[in-house]
Protein backbone atom coordinates (compact mmCIF):
# COMPACT_ATOMS: atom_id res chain seq x y z
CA UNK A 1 0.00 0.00 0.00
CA UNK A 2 1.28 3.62 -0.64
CA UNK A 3 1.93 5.74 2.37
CA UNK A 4 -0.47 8.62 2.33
CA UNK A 5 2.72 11.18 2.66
CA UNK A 6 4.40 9.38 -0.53
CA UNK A 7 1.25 9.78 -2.60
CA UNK A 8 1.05 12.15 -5.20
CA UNK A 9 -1.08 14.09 -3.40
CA UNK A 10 1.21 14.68 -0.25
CA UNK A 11 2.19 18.02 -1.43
CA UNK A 12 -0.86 19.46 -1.90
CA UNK A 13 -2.31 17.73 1.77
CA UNK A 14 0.50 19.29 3.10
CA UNK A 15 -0.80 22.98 1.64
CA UNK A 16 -3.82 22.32 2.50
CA UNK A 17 -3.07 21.49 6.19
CA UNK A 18 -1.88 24.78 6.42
CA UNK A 19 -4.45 26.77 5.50
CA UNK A 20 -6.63 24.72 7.91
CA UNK A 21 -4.14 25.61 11.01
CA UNK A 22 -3.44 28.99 9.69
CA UNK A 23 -6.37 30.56 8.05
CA UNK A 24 -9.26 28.93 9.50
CA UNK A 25 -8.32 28.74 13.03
CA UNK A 26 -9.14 25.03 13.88
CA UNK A 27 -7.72 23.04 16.87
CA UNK A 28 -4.83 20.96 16.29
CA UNK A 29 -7.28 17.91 16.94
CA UNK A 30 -9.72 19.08 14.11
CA UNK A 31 -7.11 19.80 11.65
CA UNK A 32 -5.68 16.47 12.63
CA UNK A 33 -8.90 14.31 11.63
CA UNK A 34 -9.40 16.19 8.65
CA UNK A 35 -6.13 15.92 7.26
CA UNK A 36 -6.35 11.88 8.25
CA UNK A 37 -9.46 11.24 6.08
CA UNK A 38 -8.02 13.00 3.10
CA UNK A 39 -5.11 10.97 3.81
CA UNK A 40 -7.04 7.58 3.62
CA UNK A 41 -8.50 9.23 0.50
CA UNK A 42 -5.68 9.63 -1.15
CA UNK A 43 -4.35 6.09 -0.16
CA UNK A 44 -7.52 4.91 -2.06
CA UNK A 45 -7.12 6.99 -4.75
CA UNK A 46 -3.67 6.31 -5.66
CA UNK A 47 -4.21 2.20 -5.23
CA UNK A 48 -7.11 2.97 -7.91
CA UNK A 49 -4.84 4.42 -10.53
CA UNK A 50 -5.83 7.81 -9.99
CA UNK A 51 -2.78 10.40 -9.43
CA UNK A 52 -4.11 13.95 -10.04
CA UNK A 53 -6.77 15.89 -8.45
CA UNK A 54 -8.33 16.53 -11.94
CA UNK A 55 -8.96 13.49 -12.30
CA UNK A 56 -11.08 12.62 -9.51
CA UNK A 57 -14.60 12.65 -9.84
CA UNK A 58 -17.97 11.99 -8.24
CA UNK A 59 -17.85 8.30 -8.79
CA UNK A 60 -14.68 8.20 -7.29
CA UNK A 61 -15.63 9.56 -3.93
CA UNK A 62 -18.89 7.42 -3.76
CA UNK A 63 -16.73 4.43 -4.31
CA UNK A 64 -14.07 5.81 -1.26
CA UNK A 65 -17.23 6.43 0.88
CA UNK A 66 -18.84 2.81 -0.41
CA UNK A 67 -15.58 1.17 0.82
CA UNK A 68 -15.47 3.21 3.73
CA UNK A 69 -18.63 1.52 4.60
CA UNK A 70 -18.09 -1.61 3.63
CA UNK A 71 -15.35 -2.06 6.52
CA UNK A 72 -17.45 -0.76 9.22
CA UNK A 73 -17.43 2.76 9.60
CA UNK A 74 -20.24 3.85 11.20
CA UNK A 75 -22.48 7.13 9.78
CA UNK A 76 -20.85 9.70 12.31
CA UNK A 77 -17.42 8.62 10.94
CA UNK A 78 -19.50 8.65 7.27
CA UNK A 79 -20.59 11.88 7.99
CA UNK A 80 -17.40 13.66 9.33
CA UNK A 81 -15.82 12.09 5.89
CA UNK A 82 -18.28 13.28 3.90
CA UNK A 83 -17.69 16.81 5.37
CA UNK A 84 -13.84 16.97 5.24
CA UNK A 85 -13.53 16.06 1.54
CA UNK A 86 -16.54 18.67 0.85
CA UNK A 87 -14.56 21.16 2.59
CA UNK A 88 -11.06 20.17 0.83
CA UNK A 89 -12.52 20.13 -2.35
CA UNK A 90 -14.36 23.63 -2.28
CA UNK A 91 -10.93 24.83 -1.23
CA UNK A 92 -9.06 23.62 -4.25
CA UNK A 93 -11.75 24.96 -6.45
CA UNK A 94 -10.95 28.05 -5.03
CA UNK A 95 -7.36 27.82 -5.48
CA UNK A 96 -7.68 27.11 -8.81
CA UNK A 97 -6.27 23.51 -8.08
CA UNK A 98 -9.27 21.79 -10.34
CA UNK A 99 -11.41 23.37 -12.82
CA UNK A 100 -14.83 21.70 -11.02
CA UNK A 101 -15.32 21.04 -8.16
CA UNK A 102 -16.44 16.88 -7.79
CA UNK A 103 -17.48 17.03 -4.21
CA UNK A 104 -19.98 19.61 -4.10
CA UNK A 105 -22.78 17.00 -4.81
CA UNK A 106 -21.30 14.43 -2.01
CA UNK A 107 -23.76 12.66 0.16
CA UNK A 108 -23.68 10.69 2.85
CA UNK A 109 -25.95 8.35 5.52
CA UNK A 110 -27.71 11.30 7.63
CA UNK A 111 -26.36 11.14 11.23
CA UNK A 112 -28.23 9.14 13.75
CA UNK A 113 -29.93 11.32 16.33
CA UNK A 114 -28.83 9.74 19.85
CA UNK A 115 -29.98 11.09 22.44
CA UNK A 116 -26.82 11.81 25.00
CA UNK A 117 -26.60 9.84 28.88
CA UNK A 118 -27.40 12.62 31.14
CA UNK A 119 -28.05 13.13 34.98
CA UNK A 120 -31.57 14.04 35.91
CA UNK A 121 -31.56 17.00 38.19
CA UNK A 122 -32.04 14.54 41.86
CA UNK A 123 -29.01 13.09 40.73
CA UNK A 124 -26.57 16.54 39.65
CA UNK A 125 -28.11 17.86 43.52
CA UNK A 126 -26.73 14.49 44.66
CA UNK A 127 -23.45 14.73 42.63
CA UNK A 128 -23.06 18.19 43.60
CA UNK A 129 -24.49 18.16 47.39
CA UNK A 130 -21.73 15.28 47.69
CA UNK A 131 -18.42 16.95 47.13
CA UNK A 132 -16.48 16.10 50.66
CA UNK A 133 -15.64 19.22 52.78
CA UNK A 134 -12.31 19.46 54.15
CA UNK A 135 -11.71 17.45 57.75
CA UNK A 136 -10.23 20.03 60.18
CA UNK A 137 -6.80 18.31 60.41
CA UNK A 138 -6.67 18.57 56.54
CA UNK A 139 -3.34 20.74 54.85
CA UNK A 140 -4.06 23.68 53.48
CA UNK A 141 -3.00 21.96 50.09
CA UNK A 142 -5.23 19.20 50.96
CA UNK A 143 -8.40 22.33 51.66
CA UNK A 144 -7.20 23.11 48.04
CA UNK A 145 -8.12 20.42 46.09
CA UNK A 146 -11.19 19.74 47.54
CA UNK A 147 -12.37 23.28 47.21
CA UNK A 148 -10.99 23.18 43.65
CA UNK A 149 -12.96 20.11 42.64
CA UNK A 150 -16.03 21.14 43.70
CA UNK A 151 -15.33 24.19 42.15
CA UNK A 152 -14.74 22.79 38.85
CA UNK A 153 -17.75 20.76 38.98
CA UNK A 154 -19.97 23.53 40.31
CA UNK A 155 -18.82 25.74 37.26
CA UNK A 156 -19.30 22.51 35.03
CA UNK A 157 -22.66 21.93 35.61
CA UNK A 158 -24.05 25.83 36.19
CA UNK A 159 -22.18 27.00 32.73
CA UNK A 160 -22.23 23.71 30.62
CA UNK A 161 -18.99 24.93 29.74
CA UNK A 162 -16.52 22.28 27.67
CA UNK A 163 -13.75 20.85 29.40
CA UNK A 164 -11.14 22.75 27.39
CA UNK A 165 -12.96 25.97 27.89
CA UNK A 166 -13.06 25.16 31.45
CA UNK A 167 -9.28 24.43 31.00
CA UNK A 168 -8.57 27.25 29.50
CA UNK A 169 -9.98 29.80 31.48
CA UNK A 170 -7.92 31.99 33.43
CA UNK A 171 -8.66 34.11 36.87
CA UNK A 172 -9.03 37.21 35.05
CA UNK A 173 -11.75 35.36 32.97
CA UNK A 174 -13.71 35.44 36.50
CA UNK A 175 -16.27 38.43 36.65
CA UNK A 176 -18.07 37.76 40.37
CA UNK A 177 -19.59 41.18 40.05
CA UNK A 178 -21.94 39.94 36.71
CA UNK A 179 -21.86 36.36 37.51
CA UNK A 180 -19.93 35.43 34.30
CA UNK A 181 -17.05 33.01 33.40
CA UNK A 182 -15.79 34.09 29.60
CA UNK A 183 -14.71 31.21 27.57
CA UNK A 184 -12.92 30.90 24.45
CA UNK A 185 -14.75 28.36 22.25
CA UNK A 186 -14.35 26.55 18.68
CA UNK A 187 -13.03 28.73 16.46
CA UNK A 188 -11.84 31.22 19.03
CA UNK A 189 -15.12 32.11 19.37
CA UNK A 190 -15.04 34.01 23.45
CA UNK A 191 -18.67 34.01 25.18
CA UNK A 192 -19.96 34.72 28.67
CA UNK A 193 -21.48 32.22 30.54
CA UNK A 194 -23.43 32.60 33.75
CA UNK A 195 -22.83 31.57 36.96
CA UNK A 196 -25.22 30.51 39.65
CA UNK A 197 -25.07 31.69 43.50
CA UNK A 198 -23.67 28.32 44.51
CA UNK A 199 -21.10 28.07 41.87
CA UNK A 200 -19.72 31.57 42.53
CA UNK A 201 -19.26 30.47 46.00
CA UNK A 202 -17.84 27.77 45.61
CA UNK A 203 -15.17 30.04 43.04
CA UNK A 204 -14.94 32.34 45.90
CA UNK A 205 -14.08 29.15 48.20
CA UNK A 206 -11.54 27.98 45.52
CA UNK A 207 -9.69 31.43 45.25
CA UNK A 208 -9.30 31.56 48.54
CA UNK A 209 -7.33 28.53 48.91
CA UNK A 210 -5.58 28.53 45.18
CA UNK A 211 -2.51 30.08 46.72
CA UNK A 212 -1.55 26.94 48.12
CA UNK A 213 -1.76 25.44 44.77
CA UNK A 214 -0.96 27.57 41.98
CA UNK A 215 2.52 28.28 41.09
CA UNK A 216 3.79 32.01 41.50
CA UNK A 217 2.76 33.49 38.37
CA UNK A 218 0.19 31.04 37.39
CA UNK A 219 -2.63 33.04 35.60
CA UNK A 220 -4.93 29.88 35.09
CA UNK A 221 -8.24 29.69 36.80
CA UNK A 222 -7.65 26.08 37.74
CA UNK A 223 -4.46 24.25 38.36
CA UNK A 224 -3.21 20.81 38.74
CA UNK A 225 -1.21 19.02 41.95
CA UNK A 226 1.80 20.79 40.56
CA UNK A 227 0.45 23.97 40.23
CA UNK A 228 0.22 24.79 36.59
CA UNK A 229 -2.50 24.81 34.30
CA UNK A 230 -5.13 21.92 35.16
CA UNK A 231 -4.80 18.64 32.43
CA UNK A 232 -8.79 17.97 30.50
CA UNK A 233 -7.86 14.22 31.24
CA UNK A 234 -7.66 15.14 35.44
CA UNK A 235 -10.88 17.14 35.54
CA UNK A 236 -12.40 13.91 33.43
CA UNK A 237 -10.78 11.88 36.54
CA UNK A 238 -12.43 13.72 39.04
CA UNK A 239 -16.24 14.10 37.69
CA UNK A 240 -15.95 10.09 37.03
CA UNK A 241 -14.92 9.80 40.39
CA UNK A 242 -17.27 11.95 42.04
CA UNK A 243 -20.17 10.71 40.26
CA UNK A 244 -19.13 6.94 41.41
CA UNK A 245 -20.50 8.57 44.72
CA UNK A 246 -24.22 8.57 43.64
CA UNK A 247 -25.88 5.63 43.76
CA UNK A 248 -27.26 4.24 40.22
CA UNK A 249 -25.81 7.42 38.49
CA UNK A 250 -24.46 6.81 34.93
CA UNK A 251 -20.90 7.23 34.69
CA UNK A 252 -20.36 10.27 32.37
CA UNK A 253 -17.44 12.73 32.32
CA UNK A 254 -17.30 16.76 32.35
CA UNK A 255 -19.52 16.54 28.36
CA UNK A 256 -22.07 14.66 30.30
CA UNK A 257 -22.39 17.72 32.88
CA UNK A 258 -23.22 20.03 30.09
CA UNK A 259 -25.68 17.40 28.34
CA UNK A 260 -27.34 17.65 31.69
CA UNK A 261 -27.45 21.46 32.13
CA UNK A 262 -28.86 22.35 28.91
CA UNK A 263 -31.31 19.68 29.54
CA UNK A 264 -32.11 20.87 32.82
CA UNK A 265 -32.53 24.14 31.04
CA UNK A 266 -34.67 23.09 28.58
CA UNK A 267 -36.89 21.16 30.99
CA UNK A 268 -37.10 24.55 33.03
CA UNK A 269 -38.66 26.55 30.18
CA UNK A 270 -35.54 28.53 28.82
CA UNK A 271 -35.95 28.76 25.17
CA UNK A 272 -33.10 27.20 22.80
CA UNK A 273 -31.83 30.77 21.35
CA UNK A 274 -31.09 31.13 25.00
CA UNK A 275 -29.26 27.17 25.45
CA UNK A 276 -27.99 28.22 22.11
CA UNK A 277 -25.58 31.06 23.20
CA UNK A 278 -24.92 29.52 26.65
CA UNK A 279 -23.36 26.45 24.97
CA UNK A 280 -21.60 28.24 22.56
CA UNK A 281 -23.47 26.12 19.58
CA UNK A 282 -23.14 27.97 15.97
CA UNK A 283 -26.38 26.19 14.60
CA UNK A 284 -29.14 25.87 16.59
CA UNK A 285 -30.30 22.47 15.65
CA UNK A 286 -27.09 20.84 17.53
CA UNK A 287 -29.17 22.57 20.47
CA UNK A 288 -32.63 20.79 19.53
CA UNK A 289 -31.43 17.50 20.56
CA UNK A 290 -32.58 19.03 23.91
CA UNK A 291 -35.69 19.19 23.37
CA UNK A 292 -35.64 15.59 22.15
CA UNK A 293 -33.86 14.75 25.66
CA UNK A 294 -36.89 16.50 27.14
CA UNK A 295 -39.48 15.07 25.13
CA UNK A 296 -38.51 11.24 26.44
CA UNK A 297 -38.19 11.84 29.70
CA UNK A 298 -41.98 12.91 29.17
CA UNK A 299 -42.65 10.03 27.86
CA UNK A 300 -41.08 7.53 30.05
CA UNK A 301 -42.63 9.27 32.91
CA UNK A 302 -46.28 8.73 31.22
CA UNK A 303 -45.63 5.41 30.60
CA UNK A 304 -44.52 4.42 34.35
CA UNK A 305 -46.76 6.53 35.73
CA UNK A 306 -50.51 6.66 33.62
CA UNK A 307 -52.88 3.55 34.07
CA UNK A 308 -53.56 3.51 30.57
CA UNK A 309 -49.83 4.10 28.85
């Protein structure tokens, strides 16, 4: 099999990776599965004899995306396929790379609406009302941690912020006067999120102790054991591990905290424009699957509940 890199498309994968890093602004993980299933793309391409971008054609990317299938990819993996080669294709159109473009007409299996694990809200008081206090012969780095985990999930679960926004935020993205955390989101989109009365105490309980923690300097809102900016895979350690505390929880990590407070939302009456900006969405019907998440919990609760269901 060719290597992807060896193909005669490797130069022009390698162009194209930079204008994905450089001129559209995506993370290092997005331009990474992009560039991945152009590379199986070209793999395909080259074992079918074809060697130039002019040359491929709409039969030739049904046939990629019929094999794709064929070995088990499911439709997400369809889907995000489908997407990057639209993308890369409408790029070298406009580079002047091909004369047509072959992708625009690209279809693939529409993505299967699953409705995300979530907490209902007995169970986020429970996870929440269950965050250990301090013993009074604990350290004052010992206080820390504690008061920083409960922190973090406070903020998780009143903002439905991402883990890498979370991650990324720093103290001075902290306004206690209007109850906001900013956030910088996909595609360095910043928004302000609001904060409930018990997460901003539980921030104000956090600060308090974050000297012990932080290292000197450290502008990060929440640090690590070693005092620098906190790791996504640690906070994911410490939501699993708190929510191990409530009995017949699911075990979800810090995206399962946001499923549950837009859902929450949503079941409260807050309209999705609303959910919308809160979660940072740039369509709004990623933000109807809400509603959907609503709807069956409806449902099920008719159908334990009504003598007739």
């Amino acid at each position: 099999m060719t290597r992807p890199d060896e193909s005669p498309f490797g130069e022009v994968l390698r162009r194209y990776g930079e204008h994905l890093e450089l001129g559209r602004g995506l993370s290092p993980h997005t331009c990474r599965a992009y560039l991945g299933d152009l590379r199986e793309l070209a793999a395909h391409l080259t074992e079918a004899g074809i060697d130039d971008l002019e040359a491929v054609d709409l039969a030739a990317l049904r046939g990629w995306l019929a094999a794709q299938q064929r070995s088990g990819a499911g439709r997400s993996t369809m889907q995000r396929r489908a997407v990057a080669v639209r993308v890369f294709f409408a790029w070298a159109y406009r580079t002047g790379l091909v004369a047509t473009d072959p992708a625009a007409q690209l279809r693939s299996p529409k993505r299967q609406r699953r409705l995300p694990a979530t907490l209902d809200q007995a169970e986020a008081k429970a996870l929440l009302d269950g965050m250990p206090s301090p013993e009074p012969g604990a350290s004052a780095a010992e206080r820390a941690v504690l008061r920083r985990d409960t922190a973090m999930l406070e903020t998780l679960y009143a903002s439905g912020v991402r883990v890498s926004e979370l991650c990324g935020a720093d103290v001075s993205s902290l306004d206690v006067e209007r109850g906001v955390l900013r956030v910088l989101g996909k595609g360095d989109k910043e928004r302000a999120v609001p904060l409930g009365r018990p997460a901003l105490r539980a921030l104000a309980a956090w600060l308090d102790d974050r000297a012990h923690l932080a290292a000197p300097g450290e502008e990060s809102l929440f640090v690590g054991d070693r005092g620098r900016r906190i790791d996504p895979r640690v906070v994911r350690r410490i939501v699993h591990r708190a929510l191990a505390r409530v009995p017949d929880a699911p075990d979800l990590g810090p995206h399962g905290l946001r499923h549950a407070m837009a859902t929450h939302l949503v079941e409260g009456g807050a309209d999705l424009r609303s959910v919308q900006e809160i979660l940072g969405h740039s369509s709004l019907a990623t933000t109807q699957i809400y509603t959907h998440v609503s709807s069956e919990r409806l449902r099920a609760s008719f159908r334990q509940a009504h003598p007739r269901a």
